[in-house]
N, C-alpha and C. Protein backbone atom coordinates (compact mmCIF):
# COMPACT_ATOMS: atom_id res chain seq x y z
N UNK A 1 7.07 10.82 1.80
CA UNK A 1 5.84 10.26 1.31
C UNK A 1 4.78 11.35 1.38
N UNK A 2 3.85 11.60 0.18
CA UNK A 2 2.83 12.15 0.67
C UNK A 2 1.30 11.97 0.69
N UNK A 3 0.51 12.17 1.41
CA UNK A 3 -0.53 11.72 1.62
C UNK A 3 -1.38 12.92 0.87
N UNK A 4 -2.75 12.23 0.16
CA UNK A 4 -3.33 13.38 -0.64
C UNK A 4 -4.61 12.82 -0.22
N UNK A 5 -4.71 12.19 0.85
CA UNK A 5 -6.33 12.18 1.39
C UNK A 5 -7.14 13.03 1.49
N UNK A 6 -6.61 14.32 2.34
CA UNK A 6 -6.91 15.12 2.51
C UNK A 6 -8.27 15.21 3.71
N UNK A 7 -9.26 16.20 3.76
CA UNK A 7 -9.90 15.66 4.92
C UNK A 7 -11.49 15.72 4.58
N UNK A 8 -11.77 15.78 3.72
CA UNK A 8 -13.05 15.47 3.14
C UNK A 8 -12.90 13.77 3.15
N UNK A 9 -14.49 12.97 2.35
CA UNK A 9 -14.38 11.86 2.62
C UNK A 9 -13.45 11.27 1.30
N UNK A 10 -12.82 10.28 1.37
CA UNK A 10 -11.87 9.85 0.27
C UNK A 10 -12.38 9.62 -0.78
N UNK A 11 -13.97 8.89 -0.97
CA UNK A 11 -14.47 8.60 -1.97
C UNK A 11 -15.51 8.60 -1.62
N UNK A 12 -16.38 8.54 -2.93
CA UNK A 12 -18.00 9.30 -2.89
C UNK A 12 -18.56 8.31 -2.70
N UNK A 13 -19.62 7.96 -1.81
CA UNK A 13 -20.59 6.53 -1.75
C UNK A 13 -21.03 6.06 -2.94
N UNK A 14 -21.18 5.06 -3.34
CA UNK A 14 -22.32 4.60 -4.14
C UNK A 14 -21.40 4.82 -5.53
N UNK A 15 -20.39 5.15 -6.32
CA UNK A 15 -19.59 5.35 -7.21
C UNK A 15 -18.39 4.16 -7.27
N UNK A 16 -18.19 4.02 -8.66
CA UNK A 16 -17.62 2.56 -8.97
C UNK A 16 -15.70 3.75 -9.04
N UNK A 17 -14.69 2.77 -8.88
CA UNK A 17 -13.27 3.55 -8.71
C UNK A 17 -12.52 2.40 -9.56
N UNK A 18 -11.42 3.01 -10.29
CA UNK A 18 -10.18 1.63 -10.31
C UNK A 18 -9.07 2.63 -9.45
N UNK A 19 -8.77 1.25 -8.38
CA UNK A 19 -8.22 1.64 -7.61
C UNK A 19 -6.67 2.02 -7.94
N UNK A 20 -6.09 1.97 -8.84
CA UNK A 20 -4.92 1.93 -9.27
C UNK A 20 -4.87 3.10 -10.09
N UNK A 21 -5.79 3.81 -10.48
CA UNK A 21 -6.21 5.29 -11.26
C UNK A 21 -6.07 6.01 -9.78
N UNK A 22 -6.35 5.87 -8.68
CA UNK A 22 -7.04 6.85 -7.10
C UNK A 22 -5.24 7.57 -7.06
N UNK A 23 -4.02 6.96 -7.25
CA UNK A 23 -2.83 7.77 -7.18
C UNK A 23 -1.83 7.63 -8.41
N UNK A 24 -1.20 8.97 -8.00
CA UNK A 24 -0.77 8.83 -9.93
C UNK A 24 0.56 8.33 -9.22
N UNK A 25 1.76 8.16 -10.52
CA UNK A 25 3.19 8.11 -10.00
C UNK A 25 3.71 9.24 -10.01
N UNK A 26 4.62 9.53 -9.12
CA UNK A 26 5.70 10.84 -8.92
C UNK A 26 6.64 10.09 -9.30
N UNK A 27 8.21 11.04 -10.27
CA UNK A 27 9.46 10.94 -9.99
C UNK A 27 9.92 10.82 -8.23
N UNK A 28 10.94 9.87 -7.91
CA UNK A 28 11.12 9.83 -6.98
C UNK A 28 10.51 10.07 -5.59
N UNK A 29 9.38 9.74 -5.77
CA UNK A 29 8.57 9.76 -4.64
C UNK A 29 7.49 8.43 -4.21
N UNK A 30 6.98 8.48 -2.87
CA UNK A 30 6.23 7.48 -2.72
C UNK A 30 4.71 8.24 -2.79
N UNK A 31 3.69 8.25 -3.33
CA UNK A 31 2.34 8.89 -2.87
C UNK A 31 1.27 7.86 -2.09
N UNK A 32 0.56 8.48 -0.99
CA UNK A 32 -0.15 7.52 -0.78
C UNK A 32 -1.89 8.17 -0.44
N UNK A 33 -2.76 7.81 -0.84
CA UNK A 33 -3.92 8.29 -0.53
C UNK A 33 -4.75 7.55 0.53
N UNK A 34 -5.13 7.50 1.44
CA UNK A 34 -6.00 6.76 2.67
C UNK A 34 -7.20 6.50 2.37
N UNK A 35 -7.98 6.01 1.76
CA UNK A 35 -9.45 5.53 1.89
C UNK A 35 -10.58 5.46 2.67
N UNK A 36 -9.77 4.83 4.12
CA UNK A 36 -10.92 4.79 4.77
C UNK A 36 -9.65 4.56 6.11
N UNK A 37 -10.16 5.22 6.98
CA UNK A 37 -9.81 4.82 8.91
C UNK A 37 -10.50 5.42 9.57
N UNK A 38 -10.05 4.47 10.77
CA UNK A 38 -11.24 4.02 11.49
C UNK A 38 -10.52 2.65 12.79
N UNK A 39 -11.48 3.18 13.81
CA UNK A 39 -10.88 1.54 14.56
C UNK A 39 -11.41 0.32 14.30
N UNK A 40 -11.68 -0.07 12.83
CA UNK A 40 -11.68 -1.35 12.44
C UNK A 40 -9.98 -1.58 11.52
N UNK A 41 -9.79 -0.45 10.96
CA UNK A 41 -8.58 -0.64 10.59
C UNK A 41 -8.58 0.56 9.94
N UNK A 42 -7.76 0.67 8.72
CA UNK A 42 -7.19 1.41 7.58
C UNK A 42 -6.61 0.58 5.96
N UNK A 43 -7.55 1.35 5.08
CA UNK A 43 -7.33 1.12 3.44
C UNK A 43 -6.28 2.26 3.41
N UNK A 44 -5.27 1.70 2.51
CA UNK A 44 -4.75 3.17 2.06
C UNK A 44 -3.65 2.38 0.55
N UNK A 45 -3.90 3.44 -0.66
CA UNK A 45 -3.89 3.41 -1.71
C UNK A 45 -2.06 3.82 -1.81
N UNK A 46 -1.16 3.30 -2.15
CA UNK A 46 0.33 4.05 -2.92
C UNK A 46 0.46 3.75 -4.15
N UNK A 47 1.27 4.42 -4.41
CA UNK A 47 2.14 4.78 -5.85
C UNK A 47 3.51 4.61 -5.81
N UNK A 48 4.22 3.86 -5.81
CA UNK A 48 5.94 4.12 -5.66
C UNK A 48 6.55 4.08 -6.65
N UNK A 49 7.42 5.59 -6.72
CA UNK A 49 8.22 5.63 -8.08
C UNK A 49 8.98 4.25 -8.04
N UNK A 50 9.91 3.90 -9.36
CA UNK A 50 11.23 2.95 -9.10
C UNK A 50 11.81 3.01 -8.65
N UNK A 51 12.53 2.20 -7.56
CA UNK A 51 13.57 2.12 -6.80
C UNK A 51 13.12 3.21 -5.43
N UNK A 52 11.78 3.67 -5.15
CA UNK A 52 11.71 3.86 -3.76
C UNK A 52 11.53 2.73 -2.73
N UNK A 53 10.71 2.86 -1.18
CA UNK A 53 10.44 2.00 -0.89
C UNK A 53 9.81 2.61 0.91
N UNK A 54 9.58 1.73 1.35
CA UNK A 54 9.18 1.65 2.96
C UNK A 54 10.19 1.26 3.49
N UNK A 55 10.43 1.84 4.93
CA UNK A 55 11.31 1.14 5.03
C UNK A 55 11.33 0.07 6.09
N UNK A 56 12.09 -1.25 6.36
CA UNK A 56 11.55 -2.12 7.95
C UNK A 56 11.00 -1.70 8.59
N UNK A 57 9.77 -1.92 9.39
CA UNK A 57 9.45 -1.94 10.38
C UNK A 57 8.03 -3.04 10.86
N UNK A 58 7.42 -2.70 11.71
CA UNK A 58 6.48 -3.92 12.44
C UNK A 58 5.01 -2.95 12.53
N UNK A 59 4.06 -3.56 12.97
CA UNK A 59 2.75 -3.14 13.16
C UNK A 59 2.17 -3.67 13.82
N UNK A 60 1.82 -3.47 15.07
CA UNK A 60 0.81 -3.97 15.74
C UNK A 60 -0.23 -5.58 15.04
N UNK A 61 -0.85 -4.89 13.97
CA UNK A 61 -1.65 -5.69 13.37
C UNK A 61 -1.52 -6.27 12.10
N UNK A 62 -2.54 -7.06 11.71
CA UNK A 62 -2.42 -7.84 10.75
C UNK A 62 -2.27 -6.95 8.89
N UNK A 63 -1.91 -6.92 7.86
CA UNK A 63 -1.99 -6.08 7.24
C UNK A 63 -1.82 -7.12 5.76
N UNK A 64 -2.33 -7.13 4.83
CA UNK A 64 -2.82 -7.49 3.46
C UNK A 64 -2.47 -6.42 2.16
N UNK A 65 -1.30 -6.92 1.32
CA UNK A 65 -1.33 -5.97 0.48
C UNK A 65 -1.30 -6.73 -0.90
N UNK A 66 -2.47 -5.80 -1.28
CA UNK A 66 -2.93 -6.28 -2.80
C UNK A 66 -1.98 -5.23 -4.30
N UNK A 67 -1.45 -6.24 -4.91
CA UNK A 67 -0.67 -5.44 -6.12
C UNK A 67 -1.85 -4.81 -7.28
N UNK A 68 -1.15 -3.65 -7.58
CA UNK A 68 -2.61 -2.91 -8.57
C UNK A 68 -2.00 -2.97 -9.51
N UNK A 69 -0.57 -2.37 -9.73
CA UNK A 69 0.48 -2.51 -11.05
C UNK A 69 1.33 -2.55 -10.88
N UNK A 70 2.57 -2.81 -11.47
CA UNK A 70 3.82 -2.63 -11.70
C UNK A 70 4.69 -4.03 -10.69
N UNK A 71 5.60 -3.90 -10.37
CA UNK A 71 6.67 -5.14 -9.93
C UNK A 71 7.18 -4.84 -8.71
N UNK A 72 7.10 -5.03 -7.65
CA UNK A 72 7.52 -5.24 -6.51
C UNK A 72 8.19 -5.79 -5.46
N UNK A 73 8.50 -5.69 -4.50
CA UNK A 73 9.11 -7.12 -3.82
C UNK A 73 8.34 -6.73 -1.95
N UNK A 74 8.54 -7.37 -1.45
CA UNK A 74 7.50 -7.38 -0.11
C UNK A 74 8.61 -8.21 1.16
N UNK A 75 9.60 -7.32 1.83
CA UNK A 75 10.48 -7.96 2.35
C UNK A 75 9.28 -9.06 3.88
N UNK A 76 9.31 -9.91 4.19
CA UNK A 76 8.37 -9.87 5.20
C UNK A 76 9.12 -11.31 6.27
N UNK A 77 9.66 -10.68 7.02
CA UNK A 77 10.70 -11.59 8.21
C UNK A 77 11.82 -11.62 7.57
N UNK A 78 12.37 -10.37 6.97
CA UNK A 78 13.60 -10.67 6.19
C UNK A 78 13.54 -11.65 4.83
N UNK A 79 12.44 -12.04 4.81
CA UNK A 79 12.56 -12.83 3.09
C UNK A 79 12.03 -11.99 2.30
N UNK A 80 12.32 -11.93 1.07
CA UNK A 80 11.98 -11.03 0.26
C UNK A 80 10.94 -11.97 -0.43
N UNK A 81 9.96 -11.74 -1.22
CA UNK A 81 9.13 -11.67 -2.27
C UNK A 81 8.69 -10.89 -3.10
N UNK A 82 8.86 -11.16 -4.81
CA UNK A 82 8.84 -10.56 -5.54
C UNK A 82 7.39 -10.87 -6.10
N UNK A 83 6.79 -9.85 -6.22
CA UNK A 83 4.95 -9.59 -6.42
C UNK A 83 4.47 -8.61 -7.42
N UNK A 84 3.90 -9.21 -8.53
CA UNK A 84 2.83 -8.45 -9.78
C UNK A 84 1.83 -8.05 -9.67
N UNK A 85 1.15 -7.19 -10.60
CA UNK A 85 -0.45 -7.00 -10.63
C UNK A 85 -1.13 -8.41 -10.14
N UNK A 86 -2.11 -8.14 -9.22
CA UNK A 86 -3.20 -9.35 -9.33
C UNK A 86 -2.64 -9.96 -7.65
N UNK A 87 -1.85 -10.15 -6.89
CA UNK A 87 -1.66 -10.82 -6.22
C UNK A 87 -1.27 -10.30 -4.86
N UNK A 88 -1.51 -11.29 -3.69
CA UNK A 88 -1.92 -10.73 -2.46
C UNK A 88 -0.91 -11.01 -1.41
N UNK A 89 -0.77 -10.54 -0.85
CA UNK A 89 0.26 -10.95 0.40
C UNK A 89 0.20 -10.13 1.98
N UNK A 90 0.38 -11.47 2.78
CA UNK A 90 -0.11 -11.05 4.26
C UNK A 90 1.30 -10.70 4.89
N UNK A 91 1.31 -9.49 5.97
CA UNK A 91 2.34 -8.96 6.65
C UNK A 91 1.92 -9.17 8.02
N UNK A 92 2.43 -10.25 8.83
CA UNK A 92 1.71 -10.62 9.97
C UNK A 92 2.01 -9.78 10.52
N UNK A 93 1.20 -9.60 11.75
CA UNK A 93 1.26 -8.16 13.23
C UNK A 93 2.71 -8.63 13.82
N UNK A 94 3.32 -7.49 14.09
CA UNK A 94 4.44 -7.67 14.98
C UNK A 94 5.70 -8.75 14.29
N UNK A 95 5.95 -8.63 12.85
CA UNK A 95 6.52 -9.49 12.03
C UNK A 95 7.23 -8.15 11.08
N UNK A 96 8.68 -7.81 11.11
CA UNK A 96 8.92 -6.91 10.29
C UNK A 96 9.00 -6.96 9.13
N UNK A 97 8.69 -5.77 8.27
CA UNK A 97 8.30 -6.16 6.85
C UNK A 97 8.51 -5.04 6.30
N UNK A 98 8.73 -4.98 5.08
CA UNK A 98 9.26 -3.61 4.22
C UNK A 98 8.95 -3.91 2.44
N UNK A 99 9.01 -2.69 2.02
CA UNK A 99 7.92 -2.55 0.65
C UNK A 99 9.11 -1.94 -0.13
N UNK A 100 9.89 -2.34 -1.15
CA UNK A 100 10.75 -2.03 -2.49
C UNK A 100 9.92 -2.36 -3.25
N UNK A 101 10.28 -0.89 -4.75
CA UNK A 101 9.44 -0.49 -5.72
C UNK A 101 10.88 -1.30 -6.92
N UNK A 102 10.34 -2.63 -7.60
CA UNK A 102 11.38 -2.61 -8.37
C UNK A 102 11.55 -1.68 -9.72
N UNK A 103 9.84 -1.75 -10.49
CA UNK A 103 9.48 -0.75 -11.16
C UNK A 103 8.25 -0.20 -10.69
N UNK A 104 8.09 1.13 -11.35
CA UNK A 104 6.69 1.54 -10.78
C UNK A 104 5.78 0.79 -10.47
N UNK A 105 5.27 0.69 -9.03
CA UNK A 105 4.69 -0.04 -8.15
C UNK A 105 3.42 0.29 -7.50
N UNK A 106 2.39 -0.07 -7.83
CA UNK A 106 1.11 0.82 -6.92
C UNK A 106 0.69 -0.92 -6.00
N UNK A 107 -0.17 0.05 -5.19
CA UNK A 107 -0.41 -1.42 -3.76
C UNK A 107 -1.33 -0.96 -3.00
N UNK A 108 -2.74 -1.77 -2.62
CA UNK A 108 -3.67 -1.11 -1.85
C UNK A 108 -2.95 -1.80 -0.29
N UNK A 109 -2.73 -1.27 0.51
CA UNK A 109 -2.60 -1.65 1.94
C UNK A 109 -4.17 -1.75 2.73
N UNK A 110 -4.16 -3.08 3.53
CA UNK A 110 -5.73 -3.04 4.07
C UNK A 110 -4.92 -3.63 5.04
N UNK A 111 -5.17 -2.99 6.56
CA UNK A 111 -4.89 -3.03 8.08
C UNK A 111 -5.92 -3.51 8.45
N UNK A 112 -5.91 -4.49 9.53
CA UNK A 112 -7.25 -4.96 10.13
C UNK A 112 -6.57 -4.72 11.70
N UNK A 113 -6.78 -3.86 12.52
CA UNK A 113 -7.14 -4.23 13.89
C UNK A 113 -7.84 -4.73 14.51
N UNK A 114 -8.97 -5.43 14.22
CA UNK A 114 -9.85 -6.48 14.80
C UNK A 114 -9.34 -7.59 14.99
């Protein structure tokens, strides 16, 4: 996966974004850009070619992922769900969960540690 945050600030104050333009797609790769962290949580922006993915695991905290484009599925306690542009889904804390790209797939991730 790579991260293209980089270490300046992610985005300019006061400027309008579509968030689904912020990472492009790679062949076979996942990209992901970070937005914003911090100990209230973490935004962070991906791109997943087809047929990549995340793989199981858990998180401390609560985590919300919003679809930007393309077709997805959102494994979350071992059930799978399959998810489009437009729609939202919660990955409870400490609940394992995993991210397959069915076709090119972009997804804002928003972490809340509070």
């Amino acid at each position: 996966m790579t991260d293209n945050s980089g270490s300046k600030a992610a985005l300019d104050p006061g400027k309008a974004f579509k968030l689904k333009e912020l990472v492009p797609y790679a062949d076979g790769t996942v990209i992901s850009r970070t937005l914003k962290k911090d100990q209230s949580g973490t935004l962070t922006v991906f791109a997943f070619a087809e047929g990549e993915s995340l793989s199981e695991h858990k998180a401390p905290f609560d985590a919300f992922v919003q679809v930007l484009d393309g077709e997805g599925e959102i494994v979350v306690d071992g059930k799978p769900v399959a998810v489009t542009e437009g729609e939202i889904i919660l990955m409870p804390a400490n609940i394992t969960h995993a991210v397959n790209a069915r076709k090119p797939f972009k997804m804002l991730l928003m972490m809340i540690r509070g």
